[in-house]
Structure formats: C-alpha cells, structure tokens
PDB file of N, CA and C in Angstrom:
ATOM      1  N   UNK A   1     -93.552 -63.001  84.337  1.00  0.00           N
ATOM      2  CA  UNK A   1     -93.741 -63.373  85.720  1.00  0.00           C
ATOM      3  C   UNK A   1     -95.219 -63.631  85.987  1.00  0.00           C
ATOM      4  N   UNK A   2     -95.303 -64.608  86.963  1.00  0.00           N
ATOM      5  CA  UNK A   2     -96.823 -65.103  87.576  1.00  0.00           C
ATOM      6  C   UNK A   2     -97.172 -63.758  88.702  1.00  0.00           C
ATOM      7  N   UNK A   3     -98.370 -63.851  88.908  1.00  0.00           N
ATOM      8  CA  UNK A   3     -98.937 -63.193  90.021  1.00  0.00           C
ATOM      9  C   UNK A   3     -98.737 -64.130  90.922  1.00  0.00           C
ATOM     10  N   UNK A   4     -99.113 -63.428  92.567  1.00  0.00           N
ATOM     11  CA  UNK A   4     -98.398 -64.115  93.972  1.00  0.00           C
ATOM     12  C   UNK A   4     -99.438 -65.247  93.861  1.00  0.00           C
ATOM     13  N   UNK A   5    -100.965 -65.018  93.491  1.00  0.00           N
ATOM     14  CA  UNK A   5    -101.855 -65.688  93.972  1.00  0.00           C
ATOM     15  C   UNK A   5    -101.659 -66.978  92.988  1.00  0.00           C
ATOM     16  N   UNK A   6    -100.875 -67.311  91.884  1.00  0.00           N
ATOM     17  CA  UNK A   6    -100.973 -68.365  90.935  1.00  0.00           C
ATOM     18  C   UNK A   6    -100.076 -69.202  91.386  1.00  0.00           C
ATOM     19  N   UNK A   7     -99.080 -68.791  92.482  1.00  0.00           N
ATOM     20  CA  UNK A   7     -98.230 -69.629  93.121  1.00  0.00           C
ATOM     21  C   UNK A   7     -98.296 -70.976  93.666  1.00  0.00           C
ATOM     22  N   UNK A   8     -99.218 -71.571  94.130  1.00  0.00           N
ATOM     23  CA  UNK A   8     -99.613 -72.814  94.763  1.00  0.00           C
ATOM     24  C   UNK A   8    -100.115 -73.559  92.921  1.00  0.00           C
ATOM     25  N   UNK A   9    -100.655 -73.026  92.139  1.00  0.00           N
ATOM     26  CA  UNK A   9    -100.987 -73.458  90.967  1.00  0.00           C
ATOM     27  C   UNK A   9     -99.881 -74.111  90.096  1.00  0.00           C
ATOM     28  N   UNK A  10     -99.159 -72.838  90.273  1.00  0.00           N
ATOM     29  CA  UNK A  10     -97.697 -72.924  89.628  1.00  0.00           C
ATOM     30  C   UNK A  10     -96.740 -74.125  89.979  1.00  0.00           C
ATOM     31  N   UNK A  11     -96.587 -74.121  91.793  1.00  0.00           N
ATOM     32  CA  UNK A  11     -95.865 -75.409  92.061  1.00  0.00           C
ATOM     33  C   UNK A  11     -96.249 -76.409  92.215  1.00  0.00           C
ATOM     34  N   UNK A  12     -97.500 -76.336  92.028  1.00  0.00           N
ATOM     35  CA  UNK A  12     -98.303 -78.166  91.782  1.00  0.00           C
ATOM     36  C   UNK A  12     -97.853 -78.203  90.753  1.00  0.00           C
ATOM     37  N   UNK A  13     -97.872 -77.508  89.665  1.00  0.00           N
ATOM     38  CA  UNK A  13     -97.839 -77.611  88.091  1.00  0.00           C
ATOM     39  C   UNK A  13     -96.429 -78.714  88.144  1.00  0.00           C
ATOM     40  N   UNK A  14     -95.382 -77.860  88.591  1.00  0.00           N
ATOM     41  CA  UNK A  14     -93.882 -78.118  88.323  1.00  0.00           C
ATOM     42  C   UNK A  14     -93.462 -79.480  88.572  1.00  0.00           C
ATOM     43  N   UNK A  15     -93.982 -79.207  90.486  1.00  0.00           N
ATOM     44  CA  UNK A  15     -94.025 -80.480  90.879  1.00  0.00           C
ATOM     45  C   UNK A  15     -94.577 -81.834  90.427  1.00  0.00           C
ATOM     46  N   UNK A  16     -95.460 -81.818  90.188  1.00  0.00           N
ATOM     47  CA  UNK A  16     -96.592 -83.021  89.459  1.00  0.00           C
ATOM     48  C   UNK A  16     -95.902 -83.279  88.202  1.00  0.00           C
ATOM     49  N   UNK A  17     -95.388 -82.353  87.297  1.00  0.00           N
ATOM     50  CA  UNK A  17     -94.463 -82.631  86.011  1.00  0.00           C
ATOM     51  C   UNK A  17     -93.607 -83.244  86.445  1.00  0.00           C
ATOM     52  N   UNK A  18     -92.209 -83.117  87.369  1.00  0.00           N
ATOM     53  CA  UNK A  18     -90.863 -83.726  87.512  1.00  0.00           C
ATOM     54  C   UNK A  18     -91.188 -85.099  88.177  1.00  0.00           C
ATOM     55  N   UNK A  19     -92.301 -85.159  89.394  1.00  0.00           N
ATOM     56  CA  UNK A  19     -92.556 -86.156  89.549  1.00  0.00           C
ATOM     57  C   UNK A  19     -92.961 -87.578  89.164  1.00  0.00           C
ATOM     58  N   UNK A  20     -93.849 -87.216  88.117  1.00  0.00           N
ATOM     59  CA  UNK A  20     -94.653 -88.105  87.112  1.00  0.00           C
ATOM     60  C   UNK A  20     -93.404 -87.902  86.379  1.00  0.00           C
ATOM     61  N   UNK A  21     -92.585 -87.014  85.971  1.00  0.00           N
ATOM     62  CA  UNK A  21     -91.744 -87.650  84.943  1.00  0.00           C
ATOM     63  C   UNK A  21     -90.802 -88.713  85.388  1.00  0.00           C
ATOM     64  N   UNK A  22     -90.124 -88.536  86.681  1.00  0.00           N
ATOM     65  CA  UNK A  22     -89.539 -89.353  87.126  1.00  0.00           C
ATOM     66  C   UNK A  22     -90.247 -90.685  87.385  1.00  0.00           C
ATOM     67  N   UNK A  23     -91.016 -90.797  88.074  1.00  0.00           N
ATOM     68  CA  UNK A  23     -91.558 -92.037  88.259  1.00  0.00           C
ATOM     69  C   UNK A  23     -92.365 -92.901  87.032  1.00  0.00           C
ATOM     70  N   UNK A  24     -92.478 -92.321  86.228  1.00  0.00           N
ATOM     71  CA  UNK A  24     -92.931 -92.930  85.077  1.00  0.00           C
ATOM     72  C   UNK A  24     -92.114 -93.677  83.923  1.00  0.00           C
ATOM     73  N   UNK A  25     -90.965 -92.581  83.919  1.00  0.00           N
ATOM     74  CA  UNK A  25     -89.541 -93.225  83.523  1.00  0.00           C
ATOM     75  C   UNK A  25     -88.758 -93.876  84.262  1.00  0.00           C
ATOM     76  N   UNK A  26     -89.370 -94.298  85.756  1.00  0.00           N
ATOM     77  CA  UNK A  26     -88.525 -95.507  86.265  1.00  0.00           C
ATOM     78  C   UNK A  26     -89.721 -96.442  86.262  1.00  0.00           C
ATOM     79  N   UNK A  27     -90.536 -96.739  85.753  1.00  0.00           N
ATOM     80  CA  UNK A  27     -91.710 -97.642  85.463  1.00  0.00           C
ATOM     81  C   UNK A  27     -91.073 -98.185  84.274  1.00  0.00           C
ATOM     82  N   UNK A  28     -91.277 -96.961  83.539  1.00  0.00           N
ATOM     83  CA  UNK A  28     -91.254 -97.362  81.782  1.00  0.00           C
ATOM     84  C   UNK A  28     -90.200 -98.312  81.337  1.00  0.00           C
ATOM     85  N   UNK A  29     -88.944 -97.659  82.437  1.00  0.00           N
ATOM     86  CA  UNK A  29     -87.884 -98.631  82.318  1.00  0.00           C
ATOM     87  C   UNK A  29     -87.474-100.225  82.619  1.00  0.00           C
ATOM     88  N   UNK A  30     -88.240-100.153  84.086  1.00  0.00           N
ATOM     89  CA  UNK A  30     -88.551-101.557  84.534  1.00  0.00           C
ATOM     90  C   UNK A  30     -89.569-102.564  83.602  1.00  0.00           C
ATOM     91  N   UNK A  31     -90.216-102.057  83.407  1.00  0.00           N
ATOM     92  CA  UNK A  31     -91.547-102.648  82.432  1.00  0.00           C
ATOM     93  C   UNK A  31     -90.697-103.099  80.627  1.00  0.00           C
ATOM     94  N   UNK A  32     -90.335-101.764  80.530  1.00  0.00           N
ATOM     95  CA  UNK A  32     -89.839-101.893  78.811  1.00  0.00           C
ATOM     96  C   UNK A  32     -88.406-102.289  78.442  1.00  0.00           C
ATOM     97  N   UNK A  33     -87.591-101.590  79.522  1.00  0.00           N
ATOM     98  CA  UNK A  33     -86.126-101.628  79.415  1.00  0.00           C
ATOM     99  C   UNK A  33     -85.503-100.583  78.454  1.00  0.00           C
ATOM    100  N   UNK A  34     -84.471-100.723  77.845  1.00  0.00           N
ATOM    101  CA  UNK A  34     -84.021 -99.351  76.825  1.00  0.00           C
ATOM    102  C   UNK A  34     -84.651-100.079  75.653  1.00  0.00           C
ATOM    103  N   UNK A  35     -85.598-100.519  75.498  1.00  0.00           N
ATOM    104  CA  UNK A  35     -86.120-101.000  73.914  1.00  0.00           C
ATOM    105  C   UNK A  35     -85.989 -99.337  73.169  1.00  0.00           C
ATOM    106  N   UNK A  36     -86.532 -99.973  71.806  1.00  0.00           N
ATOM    107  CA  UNK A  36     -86.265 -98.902  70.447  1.00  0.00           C
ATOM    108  C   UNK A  36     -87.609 -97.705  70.848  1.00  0.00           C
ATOM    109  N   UNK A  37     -88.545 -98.421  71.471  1.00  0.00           N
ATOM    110  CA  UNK A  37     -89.676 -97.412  71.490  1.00  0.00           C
ATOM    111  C   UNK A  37     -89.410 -96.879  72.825  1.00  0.00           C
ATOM    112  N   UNK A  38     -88.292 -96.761  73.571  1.00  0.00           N
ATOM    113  CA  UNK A  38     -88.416 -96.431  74.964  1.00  0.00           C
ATOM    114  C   UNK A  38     -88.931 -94.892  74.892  1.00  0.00           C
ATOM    115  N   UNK A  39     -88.340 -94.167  74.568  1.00  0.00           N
ATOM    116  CA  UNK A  39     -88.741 -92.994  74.469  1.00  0.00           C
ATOM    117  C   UNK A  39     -90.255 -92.353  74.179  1.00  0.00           C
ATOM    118  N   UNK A  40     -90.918 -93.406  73.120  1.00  0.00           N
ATOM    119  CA  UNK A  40     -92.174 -93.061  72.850  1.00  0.00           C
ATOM    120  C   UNK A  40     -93.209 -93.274  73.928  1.00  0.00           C
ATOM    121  N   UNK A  41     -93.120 -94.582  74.814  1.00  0.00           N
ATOM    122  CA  UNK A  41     -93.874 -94.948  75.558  1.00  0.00           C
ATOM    123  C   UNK A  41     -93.570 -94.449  76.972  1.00  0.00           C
ATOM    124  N   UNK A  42     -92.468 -93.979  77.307  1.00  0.00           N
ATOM    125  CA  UNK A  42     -92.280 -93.093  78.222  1.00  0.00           C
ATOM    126  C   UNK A  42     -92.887 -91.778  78.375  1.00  0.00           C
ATOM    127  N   UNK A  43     -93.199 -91.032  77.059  1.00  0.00           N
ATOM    128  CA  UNK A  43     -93.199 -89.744  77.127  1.00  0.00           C
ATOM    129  C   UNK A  43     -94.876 -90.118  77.217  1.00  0.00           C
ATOM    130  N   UNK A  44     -95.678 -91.242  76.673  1.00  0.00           N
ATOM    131  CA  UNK A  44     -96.931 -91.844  76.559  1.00  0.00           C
ATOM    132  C   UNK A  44     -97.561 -91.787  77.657  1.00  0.00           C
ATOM    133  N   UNK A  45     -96.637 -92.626  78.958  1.00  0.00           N
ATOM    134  CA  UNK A  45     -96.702 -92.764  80.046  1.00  0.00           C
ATOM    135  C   UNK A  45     -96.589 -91.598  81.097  1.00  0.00           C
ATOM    136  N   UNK A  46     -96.038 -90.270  80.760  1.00  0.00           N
ATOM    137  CA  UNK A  46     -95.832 -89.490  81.428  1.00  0.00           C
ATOM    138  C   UNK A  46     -96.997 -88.263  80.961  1.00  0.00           C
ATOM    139  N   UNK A  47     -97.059 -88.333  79.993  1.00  0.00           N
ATOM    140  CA  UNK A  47     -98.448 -87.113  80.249  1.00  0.00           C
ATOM    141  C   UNK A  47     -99.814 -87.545  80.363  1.00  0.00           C
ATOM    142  N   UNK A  48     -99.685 -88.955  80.254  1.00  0.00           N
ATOM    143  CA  UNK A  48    -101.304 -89.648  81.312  1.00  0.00           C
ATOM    144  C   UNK A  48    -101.016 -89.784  82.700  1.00  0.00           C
ATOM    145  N   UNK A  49     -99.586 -89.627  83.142  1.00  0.00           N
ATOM    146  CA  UNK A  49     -99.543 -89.377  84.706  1.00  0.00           C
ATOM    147  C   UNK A  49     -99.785 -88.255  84.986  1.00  0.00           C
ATOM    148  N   UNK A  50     -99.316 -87.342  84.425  1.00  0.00           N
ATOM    149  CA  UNK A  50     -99.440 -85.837  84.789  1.00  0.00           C
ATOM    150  C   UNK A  50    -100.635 -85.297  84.702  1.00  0.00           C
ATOM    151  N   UNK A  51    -101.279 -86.020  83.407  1.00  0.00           N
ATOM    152  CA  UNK A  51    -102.751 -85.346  83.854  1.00  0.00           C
ATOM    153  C   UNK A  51    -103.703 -85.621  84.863  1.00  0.00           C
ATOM    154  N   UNK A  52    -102.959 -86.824  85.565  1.00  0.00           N
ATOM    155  CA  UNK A  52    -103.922 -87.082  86.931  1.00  0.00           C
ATOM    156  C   UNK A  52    -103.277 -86.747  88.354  1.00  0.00           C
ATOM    157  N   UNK A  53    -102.024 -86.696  88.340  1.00  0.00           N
ATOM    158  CA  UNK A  53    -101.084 -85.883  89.577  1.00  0.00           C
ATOM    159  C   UNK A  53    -100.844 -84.586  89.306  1.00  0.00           C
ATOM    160  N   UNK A  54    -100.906 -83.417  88.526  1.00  0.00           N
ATOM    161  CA  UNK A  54    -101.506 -82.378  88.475  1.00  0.00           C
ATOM    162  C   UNK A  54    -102.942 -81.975  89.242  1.00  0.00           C
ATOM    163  N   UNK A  55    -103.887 -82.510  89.230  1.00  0.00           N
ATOM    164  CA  UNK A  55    -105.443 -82.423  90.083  1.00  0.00           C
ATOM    165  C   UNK A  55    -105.112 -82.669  91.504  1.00  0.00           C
ATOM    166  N   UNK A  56    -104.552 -83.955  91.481  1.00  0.00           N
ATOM    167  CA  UNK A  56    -104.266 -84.778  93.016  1.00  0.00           C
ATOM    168  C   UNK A  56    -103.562 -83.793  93.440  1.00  0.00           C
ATOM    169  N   UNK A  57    -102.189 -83.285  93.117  1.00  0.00           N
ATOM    170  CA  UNK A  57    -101.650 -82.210  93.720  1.00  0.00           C
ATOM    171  C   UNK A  57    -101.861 -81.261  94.796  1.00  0.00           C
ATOM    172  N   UNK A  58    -103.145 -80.844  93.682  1.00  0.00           N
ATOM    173  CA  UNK A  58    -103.633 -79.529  94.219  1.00  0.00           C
ATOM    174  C   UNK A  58    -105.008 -79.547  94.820  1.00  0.00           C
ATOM    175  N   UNK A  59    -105.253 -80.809  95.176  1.00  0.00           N
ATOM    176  CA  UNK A  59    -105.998 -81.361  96.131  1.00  0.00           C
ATOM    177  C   UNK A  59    -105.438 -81.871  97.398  1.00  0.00           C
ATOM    178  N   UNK A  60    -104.423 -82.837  97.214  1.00  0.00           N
ATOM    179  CA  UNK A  60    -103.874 -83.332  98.284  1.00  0.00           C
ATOM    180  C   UNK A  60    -102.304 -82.408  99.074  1.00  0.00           C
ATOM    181  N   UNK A  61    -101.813 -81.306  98.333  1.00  0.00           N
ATOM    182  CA  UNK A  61    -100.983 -80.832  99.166  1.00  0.00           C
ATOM    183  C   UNK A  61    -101.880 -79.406 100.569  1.00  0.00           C
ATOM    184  N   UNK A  62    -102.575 -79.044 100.025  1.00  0.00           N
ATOM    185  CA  UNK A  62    -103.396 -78.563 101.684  1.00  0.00           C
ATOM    186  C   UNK A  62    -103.134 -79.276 102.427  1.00  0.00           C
ATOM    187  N   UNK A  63    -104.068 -80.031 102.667  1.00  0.00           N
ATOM    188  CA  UNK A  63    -104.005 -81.406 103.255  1.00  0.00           C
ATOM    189  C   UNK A  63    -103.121 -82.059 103.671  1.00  0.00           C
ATOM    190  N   UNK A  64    -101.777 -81.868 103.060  1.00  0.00           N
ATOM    191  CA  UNK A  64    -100.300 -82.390 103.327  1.00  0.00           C
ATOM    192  C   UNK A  64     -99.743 -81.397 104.172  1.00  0.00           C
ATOM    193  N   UNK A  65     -99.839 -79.926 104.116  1.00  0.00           N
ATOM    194  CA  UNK A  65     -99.381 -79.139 104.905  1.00  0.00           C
ATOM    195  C   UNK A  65    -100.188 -79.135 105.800  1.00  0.00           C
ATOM    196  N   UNK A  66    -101.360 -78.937 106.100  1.00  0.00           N
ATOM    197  CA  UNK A  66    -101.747 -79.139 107.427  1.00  0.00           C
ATOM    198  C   UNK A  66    -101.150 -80.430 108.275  1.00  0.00           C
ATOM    199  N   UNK A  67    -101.286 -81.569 107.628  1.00  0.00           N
ATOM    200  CA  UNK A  67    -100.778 -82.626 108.093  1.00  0.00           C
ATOM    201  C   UNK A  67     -99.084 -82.170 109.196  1.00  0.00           C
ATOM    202  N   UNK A  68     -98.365 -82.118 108.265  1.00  0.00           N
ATOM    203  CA  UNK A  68     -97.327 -81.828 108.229  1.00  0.00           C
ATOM    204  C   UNK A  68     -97.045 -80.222 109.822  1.00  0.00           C
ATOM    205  N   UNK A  69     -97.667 -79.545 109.723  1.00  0.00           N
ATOM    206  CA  UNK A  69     -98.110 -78.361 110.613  1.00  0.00           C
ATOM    207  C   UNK A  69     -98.590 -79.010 111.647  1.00  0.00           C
ATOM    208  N   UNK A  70     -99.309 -80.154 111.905  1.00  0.00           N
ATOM    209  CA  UNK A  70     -99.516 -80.488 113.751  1.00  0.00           C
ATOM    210  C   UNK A  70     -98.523 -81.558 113.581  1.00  0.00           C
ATOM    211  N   UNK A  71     -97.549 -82.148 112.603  1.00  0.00           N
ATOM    212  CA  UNK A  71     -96.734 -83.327 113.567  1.00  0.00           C
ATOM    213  C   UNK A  71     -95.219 -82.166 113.752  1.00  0.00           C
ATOM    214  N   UNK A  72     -95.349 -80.892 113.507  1.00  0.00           N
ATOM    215  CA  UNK A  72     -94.197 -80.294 113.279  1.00  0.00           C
ATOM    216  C   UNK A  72     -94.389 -79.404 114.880  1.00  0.00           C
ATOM    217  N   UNK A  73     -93.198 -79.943 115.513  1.00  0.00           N
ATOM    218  CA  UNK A  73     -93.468 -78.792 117.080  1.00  0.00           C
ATOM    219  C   UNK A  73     -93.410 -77.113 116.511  1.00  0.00           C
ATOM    220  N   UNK A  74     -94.043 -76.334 117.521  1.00  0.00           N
ATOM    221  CA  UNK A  74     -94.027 -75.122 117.075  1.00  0.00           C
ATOM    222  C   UNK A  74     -92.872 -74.243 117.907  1.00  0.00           C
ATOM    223  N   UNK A  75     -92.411 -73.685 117.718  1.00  0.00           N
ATOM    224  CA  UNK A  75     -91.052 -72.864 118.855  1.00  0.00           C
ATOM    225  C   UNK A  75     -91.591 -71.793 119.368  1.00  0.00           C
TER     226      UNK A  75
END
C-alpha cells in the first residue's frame, strides 16, 4: 500500500497511463491500421505519450479542480 500523501501522484500516474494508452492506440490505429508492426509502434507511441502526460497531469489537474470548484454551485 501507498501512503495518503502519494495519492494525487498515484492517480496522475494511472490516469496519464490509460489515457495516453487509449488515445495513442486510437492514433496508432488511424495512422497505421492493424499493419504487422501495429503493436510495436503503438506501444512506441504510448510511452512517449506518457512521459509527457504524466508531468502535464500533475500540473494541470490543480488547476482543473479549482476550475471545476467555482463553475460547480455549492449547497
């Protein structure tokens, strides 16, 4: 188990992985199609995304929750 405080670390981590994986493999696909190397250049394509939406993440989700916190009424 993580400590409480690695938590925001942790779900950028996750997040930024499934994301970039997804969107990279619907790139890879449009771009390459099921060719023979699909797999190679997908997985190519996905951990040079991740290593730059991992940072952005955890830069830009503050920022997203605050956002998100004044268009959200309060009860």
């Amino acid at each position: 188990m993580f400590p409480q405080k690695l938590a925001p670390a942790l779900f950028g981590l996750i997040l930024s992985g499934l994301m970039s994986l997804l969107v990279s493999g619907i790139a890879t696909y449009r771009s390459t199609g099921l060719s023979a190397d699909f797999l190679a250049t997908w997985t190519g394509g996905w951990l040079t995304a991740w290593l730059v939406a991992f940072p952005v993440v955890l830069v830009v989700a503050p920022l997203t929750r605050r956002a998100v916190s004044a268009l959200v009424a309060r009860d």
